[in-house]
C-alpha atoms as a PDB file:
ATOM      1  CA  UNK A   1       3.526   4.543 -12.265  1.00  0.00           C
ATOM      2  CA  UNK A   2       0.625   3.761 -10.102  1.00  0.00           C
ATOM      3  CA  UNK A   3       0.103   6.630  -7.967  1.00  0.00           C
ATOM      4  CA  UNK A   4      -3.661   6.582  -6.918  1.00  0.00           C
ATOM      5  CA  UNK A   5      -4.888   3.288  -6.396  1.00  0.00           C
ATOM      6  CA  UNK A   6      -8.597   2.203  -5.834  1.00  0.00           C
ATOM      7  CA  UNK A   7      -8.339  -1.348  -4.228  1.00  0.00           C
ATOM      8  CA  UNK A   8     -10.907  -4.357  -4.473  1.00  0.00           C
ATOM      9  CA  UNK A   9      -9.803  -7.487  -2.917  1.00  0.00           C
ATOM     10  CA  UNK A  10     -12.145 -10.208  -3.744  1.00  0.00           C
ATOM     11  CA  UNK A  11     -14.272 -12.267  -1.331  1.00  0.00           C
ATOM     12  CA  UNK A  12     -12.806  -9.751   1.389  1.00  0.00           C
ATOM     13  CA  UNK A  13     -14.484  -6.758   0.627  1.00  0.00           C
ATOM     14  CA  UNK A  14     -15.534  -4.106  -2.766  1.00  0.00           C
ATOM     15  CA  UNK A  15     -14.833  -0.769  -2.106  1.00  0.00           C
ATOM     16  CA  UNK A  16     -16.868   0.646   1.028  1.00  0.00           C
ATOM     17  CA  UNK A  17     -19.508  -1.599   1.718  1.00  0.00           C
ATOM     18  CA  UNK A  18     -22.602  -0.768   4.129  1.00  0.00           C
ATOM     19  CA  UNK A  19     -23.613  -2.776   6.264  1.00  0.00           C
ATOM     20  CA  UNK A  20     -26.946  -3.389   8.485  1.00  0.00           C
ATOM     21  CA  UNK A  21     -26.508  -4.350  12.221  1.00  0.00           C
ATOM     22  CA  UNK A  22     -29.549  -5.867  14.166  1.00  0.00           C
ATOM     23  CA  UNK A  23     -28.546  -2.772  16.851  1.00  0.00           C
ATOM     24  CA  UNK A  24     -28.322   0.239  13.877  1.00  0.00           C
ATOM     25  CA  UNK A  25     -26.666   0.829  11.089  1.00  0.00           C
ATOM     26  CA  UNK A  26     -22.910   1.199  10.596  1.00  0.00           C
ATOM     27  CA  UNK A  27     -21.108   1.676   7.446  1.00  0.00           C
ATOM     28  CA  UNK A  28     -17.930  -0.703   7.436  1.00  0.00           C
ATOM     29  CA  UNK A  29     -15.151   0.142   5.000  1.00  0.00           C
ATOM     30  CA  UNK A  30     -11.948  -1.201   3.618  1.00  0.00           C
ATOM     31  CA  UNK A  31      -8.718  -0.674   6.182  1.00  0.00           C
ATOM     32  CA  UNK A  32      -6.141  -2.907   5.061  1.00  0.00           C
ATOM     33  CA  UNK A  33      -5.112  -6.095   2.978  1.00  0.00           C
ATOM     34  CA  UNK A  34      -2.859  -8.122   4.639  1.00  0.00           C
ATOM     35  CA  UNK A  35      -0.910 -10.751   2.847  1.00  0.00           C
ATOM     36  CA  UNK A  36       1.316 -13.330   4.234  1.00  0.00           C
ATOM     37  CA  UNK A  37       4.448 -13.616   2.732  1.00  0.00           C
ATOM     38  CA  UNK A  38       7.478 -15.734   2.579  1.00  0.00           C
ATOM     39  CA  UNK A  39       9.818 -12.684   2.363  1.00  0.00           C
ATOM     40  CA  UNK A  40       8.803  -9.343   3.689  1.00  0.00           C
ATOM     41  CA  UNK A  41      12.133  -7.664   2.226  1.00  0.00           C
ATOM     42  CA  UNK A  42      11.172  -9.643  -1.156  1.00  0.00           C
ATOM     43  CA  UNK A  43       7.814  -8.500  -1.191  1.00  0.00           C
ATOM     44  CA  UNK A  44       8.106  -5.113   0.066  1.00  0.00           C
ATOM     45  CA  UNK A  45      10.657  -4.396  -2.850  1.00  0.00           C
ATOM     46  CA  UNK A  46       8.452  -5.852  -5.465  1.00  0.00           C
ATOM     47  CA  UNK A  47       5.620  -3.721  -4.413  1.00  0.00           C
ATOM     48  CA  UNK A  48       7.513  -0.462  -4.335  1.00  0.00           C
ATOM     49  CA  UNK A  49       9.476  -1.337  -7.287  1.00  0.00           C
ATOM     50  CA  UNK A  50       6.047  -2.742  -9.172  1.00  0.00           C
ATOM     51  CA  UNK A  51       2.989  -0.834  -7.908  1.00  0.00           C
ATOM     52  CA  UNK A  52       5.148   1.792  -7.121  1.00  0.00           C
ATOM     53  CA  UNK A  53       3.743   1.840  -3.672  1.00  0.00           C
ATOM     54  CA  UNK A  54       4.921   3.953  -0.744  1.00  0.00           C
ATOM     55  CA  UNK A  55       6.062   2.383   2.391  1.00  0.00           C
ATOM     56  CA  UNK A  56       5.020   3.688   5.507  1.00  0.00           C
ATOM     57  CA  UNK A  57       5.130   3.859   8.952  1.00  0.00           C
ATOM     58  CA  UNK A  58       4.680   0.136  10.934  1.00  0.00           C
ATOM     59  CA  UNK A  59       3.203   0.878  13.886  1.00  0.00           C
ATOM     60  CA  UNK A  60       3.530  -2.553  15.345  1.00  0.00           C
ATOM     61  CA  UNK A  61       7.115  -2.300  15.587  1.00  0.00           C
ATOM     62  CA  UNK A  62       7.481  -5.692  14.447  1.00  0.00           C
ATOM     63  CA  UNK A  63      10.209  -6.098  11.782  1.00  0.00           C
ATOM     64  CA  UNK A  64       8.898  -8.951  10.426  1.00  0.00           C
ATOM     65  CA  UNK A  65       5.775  -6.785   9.073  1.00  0.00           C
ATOM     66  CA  UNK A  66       6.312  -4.055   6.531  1.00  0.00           C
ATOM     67  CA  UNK A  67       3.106  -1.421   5.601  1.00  0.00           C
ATOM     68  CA  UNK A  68       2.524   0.094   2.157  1.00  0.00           C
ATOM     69  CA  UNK A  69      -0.140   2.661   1.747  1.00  0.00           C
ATOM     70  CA  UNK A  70      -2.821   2.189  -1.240  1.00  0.00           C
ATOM     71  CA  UNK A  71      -3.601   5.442  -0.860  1.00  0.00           C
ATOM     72  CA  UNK A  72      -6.912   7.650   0.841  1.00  0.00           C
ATOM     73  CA  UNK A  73      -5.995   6.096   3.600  1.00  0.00           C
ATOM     74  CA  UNK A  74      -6.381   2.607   2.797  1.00  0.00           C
ATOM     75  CA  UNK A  75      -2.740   0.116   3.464  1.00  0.00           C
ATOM     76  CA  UNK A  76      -1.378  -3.140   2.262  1.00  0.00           C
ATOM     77  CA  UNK A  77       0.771  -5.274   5.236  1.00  0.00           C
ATOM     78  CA  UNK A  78       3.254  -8.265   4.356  1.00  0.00           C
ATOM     79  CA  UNK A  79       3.497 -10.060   7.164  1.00  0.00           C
ATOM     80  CA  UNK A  80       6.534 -12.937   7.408  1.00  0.00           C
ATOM     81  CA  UNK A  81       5.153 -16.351   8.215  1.00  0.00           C
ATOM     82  CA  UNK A  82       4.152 -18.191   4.910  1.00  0.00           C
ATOM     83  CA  UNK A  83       5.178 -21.756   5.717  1.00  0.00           C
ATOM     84  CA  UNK A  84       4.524 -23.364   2.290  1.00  0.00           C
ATOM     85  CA  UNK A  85       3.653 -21.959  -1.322  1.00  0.00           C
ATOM     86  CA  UNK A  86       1.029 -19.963  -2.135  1.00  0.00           C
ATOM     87  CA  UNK A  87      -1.703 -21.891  -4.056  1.00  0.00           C
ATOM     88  CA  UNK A  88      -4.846 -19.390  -5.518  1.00  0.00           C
ATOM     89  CA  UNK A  89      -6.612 -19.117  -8.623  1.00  0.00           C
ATOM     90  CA  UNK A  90      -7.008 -15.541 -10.577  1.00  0.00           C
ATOM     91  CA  UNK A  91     -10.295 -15.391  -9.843  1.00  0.00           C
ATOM     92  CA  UNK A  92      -9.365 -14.564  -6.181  1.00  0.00           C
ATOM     93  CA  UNK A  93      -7.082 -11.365  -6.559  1.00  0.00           C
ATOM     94  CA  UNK A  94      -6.175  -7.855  -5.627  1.00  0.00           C
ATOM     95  CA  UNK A  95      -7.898  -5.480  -8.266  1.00  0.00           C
ATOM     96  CA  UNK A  96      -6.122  -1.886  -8.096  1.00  0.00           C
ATOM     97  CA  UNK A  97      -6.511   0.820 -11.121  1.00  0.00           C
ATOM     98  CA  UNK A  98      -3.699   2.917 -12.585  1.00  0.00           C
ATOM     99  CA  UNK A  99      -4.187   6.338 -14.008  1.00  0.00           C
ATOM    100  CA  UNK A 100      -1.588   5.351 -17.277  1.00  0.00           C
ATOM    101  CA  UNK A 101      -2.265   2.239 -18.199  1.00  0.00           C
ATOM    102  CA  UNK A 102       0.490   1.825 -20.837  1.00  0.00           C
ATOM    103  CA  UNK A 103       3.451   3.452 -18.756  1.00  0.00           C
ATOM    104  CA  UNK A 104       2.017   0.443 -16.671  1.00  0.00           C
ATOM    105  CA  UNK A 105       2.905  -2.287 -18.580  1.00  0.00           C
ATOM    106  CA  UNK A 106       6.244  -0.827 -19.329  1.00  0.00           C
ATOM    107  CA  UNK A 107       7.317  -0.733 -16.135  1.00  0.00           C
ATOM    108  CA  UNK A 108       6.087  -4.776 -15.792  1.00  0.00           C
ATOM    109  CA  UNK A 109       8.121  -5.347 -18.476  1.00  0.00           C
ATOM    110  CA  UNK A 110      10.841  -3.422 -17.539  1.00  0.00           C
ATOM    111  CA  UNK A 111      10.751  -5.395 -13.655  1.00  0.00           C
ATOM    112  CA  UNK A 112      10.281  -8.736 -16.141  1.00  0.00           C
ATOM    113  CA  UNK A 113       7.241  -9.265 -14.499  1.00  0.00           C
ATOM    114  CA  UNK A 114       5.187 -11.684 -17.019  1.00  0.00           C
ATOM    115  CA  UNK A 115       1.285 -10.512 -16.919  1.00  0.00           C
ATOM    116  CA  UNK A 116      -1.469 -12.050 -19.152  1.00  0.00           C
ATOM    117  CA  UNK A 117      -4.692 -11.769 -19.795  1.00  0.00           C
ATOM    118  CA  UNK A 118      -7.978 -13.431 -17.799  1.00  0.00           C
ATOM    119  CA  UNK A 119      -8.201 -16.451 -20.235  1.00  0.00           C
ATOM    120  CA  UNK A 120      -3.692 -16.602 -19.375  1.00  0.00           C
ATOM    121  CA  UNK A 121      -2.503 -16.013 -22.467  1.00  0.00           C
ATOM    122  CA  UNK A 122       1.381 -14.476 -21.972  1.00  0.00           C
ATOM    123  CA  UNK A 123       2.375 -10.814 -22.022  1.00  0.00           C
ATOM    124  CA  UNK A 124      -1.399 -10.026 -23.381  1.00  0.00           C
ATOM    125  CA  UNK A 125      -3.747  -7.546 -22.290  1.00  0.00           C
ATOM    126  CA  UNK A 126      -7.533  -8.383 -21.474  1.00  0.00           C
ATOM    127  CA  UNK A 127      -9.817  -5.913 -23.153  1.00  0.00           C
ATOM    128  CA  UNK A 128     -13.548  -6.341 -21.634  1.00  0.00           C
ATOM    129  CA  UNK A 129     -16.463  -5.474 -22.862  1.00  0.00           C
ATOM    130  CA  UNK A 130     -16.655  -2.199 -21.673  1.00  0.00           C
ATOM    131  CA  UNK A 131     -13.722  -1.139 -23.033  1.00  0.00           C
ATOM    132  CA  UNK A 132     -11.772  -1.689 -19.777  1.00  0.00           C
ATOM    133  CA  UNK A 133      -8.069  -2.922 -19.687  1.00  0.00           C
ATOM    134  CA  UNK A 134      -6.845  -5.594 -17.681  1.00  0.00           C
ATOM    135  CA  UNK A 135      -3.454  -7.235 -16.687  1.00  0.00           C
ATOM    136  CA  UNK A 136      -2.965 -10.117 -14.179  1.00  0.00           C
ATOM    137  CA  UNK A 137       0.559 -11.331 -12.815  1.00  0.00           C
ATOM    138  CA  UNK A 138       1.472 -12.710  -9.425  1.00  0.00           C
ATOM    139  CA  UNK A 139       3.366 -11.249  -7.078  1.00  0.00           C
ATOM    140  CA  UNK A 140       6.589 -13.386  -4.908  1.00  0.00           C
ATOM    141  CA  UNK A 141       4.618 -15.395  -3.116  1.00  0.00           C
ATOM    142  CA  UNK A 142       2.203 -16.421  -5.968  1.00  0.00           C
ATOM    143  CA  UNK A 143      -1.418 -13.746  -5.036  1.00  0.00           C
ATOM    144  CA  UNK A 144      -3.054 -12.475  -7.978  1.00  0.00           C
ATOM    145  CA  UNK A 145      -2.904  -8.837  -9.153  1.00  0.00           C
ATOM    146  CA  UNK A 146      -5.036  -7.211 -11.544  1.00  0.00           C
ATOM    147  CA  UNK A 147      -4.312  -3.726 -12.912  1.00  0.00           C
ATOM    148  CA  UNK A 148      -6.743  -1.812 -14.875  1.00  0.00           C
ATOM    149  CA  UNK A 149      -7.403   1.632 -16.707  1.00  0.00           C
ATOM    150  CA  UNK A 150     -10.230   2.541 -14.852  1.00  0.00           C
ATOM    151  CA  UNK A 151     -12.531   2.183 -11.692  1.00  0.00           C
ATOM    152  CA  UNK A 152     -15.220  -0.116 -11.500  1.00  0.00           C
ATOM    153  CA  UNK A 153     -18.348   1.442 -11.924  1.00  0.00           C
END
């Protein structure tokens, strides 16, 4: 089960990223992903049940947001209000790691999640280069996950 999860959202942000202000510096790092869903209930469940994320603590107070931690600190927040479908391509995804890779993909297959690999072929897993390997599915709403066996580097 993913317990420890290192997070890279594309075209958001990679990791902690520093960044130069015309004033100083200040070093900017990753918060929160928030995704607008259809179904926060939906959602929620699949990314418990899934990613084996652990809900916390809303502090909006708004019941039509739900908060997951990614752990060290970092959080994912559904947030109700998706009018239509969701319409991405892979290459725009949320990239987490897993510690056991192949308990993993069990527990896709045992939530009938279908994954496959970048090029899309069905229930296959991407090996790159490097050695590292991938999975991509889609959550309810249609976003793009990735799940590797190690951090990028």
């Amino acid at each position: 089960m993913v317990r420890r999860i290192a997070i890279a959202f594309l075209i958001l942000m990679v990791g902690s990223v520093g960044v130069l202000y015309a004033q100083g510096k200040s070093t900017v790092s990753l918060n929160h992903v928030a995704l607008s869903v259809k179904n926060v209930g939906t959602s929620a469940e699949f990314y418990k049940s899934v990613l084996g994320l652990e809900e916390i603590t809303n502090r909006t107070k708004n019941p039509e947001r739900r908060w997951l931690s990614l752990g060290d600190g970092k959080e994912l927040h559904l947030i109700s209000g998706v009018p239509g479908n969701v319409t991405t391509t892979k290459a725009v995804h949320l990239g987490l790691t897993c510690s056991n890779f192949e308990s993993f993909v069990k527990t896709l297959e045992k939530n009938k999640v279908t994954y496959s690999d970048w090029p899309g072929a069905v229930n296959t897993i991407s090996t790159r280069a490097d050695g590292v390997k991938q999975v991509y599915f889609q959550d309810p709403d249609g976003y793009w996950i990735e799940v590797n066996n190690v951090s990028a580097q």
